[in-house]
Protein backbone atom coordinates (compact mmCIF):
# COMPACT_ATOMS: atom_id res chain seq x y z
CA UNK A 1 11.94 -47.42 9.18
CA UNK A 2 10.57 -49.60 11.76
CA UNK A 3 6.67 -50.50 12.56
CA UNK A 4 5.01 -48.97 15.38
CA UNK A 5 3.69 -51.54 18.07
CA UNK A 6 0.35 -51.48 19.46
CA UNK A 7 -1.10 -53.12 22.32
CA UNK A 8 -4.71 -52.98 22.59
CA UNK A 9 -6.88 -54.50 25.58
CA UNK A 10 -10.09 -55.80 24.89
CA UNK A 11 -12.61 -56.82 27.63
CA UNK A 12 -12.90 -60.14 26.67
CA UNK A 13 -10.94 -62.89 28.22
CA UNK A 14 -13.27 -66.67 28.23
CA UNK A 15 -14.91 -66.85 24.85
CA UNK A 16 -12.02 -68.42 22.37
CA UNK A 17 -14.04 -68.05 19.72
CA UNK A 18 -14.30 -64.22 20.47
CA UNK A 19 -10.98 -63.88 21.45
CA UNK A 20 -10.14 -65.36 17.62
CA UNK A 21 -12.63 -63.19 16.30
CA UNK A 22 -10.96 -60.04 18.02
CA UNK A 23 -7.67 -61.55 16.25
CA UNK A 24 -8.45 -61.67 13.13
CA UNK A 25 -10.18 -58.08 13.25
CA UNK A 26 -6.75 -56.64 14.29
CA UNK A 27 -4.52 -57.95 12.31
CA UNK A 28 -6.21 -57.51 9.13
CA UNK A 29 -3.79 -55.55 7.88
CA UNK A 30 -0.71 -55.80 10.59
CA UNK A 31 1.06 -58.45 12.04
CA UNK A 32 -0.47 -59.63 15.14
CA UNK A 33 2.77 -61.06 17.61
CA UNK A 34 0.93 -62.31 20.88
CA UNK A 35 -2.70 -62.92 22.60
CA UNK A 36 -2.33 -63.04 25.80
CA UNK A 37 -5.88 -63.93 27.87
CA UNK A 38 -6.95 -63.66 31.06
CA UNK A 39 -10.32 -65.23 32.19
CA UNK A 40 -10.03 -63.95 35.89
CA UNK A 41 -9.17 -60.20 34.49
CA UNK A 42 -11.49 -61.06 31.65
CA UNK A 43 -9.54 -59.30 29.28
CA UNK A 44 -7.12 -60.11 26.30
CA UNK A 45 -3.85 -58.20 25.16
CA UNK A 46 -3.13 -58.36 21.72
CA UNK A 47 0.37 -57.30 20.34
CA UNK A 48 0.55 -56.13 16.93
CA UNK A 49 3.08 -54.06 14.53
CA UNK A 50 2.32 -52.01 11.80
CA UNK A 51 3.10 -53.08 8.06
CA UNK A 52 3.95 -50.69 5.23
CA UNK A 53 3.66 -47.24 6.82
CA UNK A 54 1.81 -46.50 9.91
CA UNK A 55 -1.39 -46.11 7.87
CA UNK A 56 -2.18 -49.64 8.49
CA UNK A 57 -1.78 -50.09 11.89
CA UNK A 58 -4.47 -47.67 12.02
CA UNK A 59 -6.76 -48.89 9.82
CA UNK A 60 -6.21 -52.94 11.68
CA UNK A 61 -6.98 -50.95 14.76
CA UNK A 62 -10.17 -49.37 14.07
CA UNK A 63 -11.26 -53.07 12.23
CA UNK A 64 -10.30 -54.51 16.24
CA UNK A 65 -12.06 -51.60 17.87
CA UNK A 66 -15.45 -51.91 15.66
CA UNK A 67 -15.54 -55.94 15.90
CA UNK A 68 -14.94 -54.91 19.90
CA UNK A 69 -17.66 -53.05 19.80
CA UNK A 70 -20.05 -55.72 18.08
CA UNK A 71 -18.70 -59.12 20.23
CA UNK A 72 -18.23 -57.28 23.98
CA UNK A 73 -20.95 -56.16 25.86
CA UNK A 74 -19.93 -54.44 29.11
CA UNK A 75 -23.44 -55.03 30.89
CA UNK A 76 -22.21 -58.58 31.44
CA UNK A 77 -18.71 -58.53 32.06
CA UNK A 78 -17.27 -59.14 34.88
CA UNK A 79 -13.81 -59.48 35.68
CA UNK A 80 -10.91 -58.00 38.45
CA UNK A 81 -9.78 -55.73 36.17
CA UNK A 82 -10.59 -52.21 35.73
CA UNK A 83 -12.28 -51.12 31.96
CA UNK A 84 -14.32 -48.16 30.65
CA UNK A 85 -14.59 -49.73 26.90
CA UNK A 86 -14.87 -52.95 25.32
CA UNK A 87 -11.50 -51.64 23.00
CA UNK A 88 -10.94 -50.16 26.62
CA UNK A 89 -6.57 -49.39 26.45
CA UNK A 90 -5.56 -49.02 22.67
CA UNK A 91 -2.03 -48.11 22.92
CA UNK A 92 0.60 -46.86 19.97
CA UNK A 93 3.91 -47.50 20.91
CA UNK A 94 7.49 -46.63 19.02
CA UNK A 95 9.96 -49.35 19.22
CA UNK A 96 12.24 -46.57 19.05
CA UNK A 97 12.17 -43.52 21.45
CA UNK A 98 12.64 -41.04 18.61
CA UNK A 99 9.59 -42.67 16.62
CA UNK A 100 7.23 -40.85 19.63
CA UNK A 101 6.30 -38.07 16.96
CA UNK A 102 5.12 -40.84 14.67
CA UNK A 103 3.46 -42.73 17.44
CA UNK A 104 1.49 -39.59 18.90
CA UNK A 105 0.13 -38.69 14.98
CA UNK A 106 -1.18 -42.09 14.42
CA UNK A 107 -2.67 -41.86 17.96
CA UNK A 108 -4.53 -38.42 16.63
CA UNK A 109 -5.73 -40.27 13.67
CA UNK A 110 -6.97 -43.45 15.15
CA UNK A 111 -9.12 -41.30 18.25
CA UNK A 112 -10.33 -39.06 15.17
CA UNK A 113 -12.01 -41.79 13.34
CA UNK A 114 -13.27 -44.49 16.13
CA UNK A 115 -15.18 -40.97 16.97
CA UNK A 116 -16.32 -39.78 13.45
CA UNK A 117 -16.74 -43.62 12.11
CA UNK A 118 -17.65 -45.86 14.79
CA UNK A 119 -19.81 -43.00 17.55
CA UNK A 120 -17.30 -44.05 20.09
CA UNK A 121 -16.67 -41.08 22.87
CA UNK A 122 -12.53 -41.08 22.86
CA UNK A 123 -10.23 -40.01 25.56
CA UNK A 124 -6.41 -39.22 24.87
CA UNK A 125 -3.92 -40.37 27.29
CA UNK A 126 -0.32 -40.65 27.70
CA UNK A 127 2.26 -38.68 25.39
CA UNK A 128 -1.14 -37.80 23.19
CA UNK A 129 -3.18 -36.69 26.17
CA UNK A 130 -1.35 -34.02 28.57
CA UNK A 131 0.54 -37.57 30.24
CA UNK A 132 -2.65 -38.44 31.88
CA UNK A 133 -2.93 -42.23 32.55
CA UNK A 134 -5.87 -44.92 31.83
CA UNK A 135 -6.49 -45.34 35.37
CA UNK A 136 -7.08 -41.42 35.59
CA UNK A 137 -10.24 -42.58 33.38
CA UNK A 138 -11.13 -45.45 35.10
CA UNK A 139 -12.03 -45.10 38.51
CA UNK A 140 -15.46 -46.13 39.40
CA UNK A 141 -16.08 -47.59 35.82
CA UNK A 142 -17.75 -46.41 32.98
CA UNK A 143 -20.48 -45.40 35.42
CA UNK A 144 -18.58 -42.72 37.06
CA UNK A 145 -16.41 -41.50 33.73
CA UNK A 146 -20.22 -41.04 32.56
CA UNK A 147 -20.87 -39.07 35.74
CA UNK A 148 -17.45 -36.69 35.46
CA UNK A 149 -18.19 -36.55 31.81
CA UNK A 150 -22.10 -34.86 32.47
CA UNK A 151 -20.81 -32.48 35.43
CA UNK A 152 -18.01 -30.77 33.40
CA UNK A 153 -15.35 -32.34 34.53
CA UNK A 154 -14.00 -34.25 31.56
CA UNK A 155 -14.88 -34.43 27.83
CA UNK A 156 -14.12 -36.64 25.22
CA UNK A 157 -11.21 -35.58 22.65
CA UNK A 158 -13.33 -37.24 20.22
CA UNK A 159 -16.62 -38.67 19.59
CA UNK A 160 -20.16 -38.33 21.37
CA UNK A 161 -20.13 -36.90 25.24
CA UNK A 162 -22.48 -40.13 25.88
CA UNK A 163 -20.82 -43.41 26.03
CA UNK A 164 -22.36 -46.04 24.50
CA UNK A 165 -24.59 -48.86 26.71
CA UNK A 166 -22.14 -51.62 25.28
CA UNK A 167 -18.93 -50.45 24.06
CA UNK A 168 -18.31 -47.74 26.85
CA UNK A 169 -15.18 -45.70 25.76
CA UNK A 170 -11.79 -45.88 24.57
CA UNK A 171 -8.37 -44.86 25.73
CA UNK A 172 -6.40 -44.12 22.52
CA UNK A 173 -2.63 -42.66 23.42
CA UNK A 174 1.04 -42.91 22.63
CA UNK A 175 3.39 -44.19 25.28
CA UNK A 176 6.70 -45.23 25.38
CA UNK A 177 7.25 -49.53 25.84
CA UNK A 178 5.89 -50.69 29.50
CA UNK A 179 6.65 -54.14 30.95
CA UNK A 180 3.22 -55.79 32.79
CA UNK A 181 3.82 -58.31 35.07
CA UNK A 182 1.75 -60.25 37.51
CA UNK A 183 2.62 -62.40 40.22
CA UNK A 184 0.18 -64.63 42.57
CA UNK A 185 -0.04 -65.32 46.14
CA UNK A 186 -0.91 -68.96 47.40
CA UNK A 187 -3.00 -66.83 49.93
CA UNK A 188 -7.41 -66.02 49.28
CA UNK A 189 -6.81 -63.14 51.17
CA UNK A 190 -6.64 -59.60 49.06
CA UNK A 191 -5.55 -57.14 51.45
CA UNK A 192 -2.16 -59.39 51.74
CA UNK A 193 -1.74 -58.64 47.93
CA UNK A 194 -2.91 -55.00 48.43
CA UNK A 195 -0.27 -54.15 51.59
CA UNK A 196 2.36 -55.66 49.09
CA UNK A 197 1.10 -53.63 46.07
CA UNK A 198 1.41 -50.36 48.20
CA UNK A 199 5.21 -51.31 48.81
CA UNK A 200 6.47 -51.63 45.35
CA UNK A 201 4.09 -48.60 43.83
CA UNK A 202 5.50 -45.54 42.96
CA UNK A 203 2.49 -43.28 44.03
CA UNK A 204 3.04 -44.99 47.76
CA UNK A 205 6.75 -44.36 47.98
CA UNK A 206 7.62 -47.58 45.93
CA UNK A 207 9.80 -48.58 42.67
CA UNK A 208 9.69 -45.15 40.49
CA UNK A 209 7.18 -45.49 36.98
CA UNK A 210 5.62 -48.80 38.79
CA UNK A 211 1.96 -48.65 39.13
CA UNK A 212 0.35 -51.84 41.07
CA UNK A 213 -2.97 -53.44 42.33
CA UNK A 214 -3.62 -56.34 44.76
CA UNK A 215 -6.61 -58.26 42.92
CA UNK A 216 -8.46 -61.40 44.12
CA UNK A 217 -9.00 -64.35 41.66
CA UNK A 218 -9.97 -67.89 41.64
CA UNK A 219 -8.20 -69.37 45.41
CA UNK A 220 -5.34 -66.76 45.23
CA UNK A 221 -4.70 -63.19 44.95
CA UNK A 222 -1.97 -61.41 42.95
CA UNK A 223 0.19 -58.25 42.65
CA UNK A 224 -0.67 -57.15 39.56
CA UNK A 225 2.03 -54.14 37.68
CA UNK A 226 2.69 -52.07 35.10
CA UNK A 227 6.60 -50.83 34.34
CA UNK A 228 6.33 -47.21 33.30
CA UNK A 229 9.65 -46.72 32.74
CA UNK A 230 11.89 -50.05 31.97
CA UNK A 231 15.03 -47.69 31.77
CA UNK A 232 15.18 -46.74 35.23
CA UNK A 233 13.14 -49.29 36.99
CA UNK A 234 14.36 -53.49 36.66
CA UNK A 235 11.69 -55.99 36.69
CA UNK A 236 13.73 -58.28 38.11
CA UNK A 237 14.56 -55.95 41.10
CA UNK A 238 10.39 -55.53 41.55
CA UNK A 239 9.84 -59.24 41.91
CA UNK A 240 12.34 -59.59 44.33
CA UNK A 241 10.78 -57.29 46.23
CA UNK A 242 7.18 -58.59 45.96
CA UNK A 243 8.62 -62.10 47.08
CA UNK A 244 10.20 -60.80 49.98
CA UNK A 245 7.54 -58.83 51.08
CA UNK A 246 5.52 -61.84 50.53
CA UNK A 247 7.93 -63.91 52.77
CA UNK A 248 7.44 -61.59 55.69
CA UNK A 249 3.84 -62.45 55.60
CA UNK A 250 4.06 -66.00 55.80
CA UNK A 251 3.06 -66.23 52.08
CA UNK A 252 4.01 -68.00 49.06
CA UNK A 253 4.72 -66.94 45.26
CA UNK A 254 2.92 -69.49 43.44
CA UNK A 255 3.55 -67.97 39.88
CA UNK A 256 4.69 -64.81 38.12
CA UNK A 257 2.94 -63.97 34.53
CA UNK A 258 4.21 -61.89 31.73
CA UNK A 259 1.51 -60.00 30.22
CA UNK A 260 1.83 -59.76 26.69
CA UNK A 261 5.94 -59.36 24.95
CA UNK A 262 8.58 -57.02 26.49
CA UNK A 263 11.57 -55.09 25.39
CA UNK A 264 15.02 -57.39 24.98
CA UNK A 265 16.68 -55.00 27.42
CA UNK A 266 14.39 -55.87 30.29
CA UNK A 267 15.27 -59.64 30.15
CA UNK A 268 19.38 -59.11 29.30
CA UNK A 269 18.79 -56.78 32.88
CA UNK A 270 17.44 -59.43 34.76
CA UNK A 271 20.33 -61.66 33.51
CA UNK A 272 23.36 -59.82 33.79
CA UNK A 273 22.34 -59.56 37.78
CA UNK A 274 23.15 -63.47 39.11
CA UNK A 275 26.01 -62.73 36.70
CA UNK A 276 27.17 -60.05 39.47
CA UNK A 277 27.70 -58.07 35.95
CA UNK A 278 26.57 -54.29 36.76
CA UNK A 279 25.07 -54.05 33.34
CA UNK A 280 25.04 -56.34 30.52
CA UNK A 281 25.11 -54.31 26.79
CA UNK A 282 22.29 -55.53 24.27
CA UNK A 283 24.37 -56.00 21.82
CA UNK A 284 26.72 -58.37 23.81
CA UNK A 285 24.25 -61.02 23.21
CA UNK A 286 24.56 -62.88 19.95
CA UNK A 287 20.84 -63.41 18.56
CA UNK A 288 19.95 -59.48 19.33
CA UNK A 289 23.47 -58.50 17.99
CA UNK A 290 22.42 -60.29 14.95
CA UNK A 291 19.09 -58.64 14.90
């Protein structure tokens, strides 16, 4: 049987020693593969698989999610990225598709006790919560979920209907393996990155499962994604496109950042292309053959 993946995002990105802290917390009692940190986002991505039974991913996760809650305090933070929570994305991910059942249960069972243990309001999203995404919840900020939360509009799946003054929320869910991917412009202003964004975005007519933002950081701005669905959508094909669209403007890619790991068949994609091969079989390459 193999370990679930999960992928939570904390909103902490500039203090190493919290960003260790956070570390430590999650992998308690799972392996923890990655960190990946962003001090203009302000956030870190932590990539972690489960150990013997699911079980233990949960219990790792809810050790990350309460030392979240004690280090991150969302009346400072500031960052470019969108957040409701300090623990504000805490994904559960099968590495196979027919591990979704298992994924979605231990989904259930980690929103059920950061609620009941830790007083943390919890909102379900993806496969565990009627396919609704995290930026359905966060719009406006914690601020405005608060607001939707008080007129009826939404209520937590778990937990208090108040969110708390430091933690926020948290986005618990089960969702299939997504690709994020950022690339920057050698250009200060954001709209460029925003007009771009709009191209390659699914809800705007772009790439299908590709949801995008133009953000401005430190001198530069970048066209910041998420790849819903790696199956029908190439990465490869959605950079192009952003550096195109960037050349049309007059504007230089300076830098393109993977966000965390991603699936082997998203990189053999992007290879078997300059290979003018029209696909390229996962297990035609020798170290994932061996795997």
């Amino acid at each position: 049987m193999l370990p679930l993946e999960s992928v939570p995002n904390v909103s902490e990105g500039r203090d190493a020693s919290v960003i260790a802290a956070l570390g430590d917390a999650f992998s308690s009692r799972a392996r923890l593969l990655d960190v990946h940190s962003d001090a203009d986002h302000h956030r870190s991505v932590f990539t972690l698989v489960g150990g013997e039974g699911d079980g233990e991913l949960v219990e790792s996760l809810l050790a990350g999610i309460a030392r979240s809650r004690e280090l991150v305090d969302l009346r400072r933070h500031e960052g470019v990225h969108p957040r409701v929570g300090a623990a504000d994305v805490v994904p559960l991910v099968p590495i196979r598709p027919e591990d979704m059942p298992r994924a979605e249960a231990a989904a259930l069972r980690l929103g059920e006790r950061v609620g009941e243990e830790l007083g943390l309001p919890v909102f379900l999203y993806g496969a565990s919560g009627g396919g609704r995404r995290p930026a359905f919840f966060r719009h406006g900020g914690p601020a405005e979920l608060q607001a939707r939360i008080d007129a009826g509009e939404l209520a937590p799946d778990f937990g208090p209907t108040r969110l708390d003054p430091t933690a926020g929320a948290v986005l618990v869910g089960a969702r299939q393996p997504l690709v994020a991917f950022n690339v920057d412009l050698a250009i200060d202003d954001v709209e460029v990155a925003r007009e771009i964004a709009a191209v390659v975005r699914e809800s705007s007519g772009g790439f299908p499962g590709v949801q995008a933002l133009g953000l401005r950081l430190s001198g530069r701005t970048q066209v910041s994604m998420n790849l819903l669905d790696v199956e029908r959508t190439h990465l490869h094909e959605v950079v192009a496109t952003v550096a195109a669209e960037a050349r049309e403007r007059g504007v230089d890619v300076v830098g393109g950042e993977l966000v965390g790991l991603m699936p082997a068949s998203v990189a053999v994609a992007a290879a078997a292309a300059p290979l003018a091969l029209p696909a390229l079989d996962p297990t035609r390459v020798l170290e994932l053959r061996l795997l």
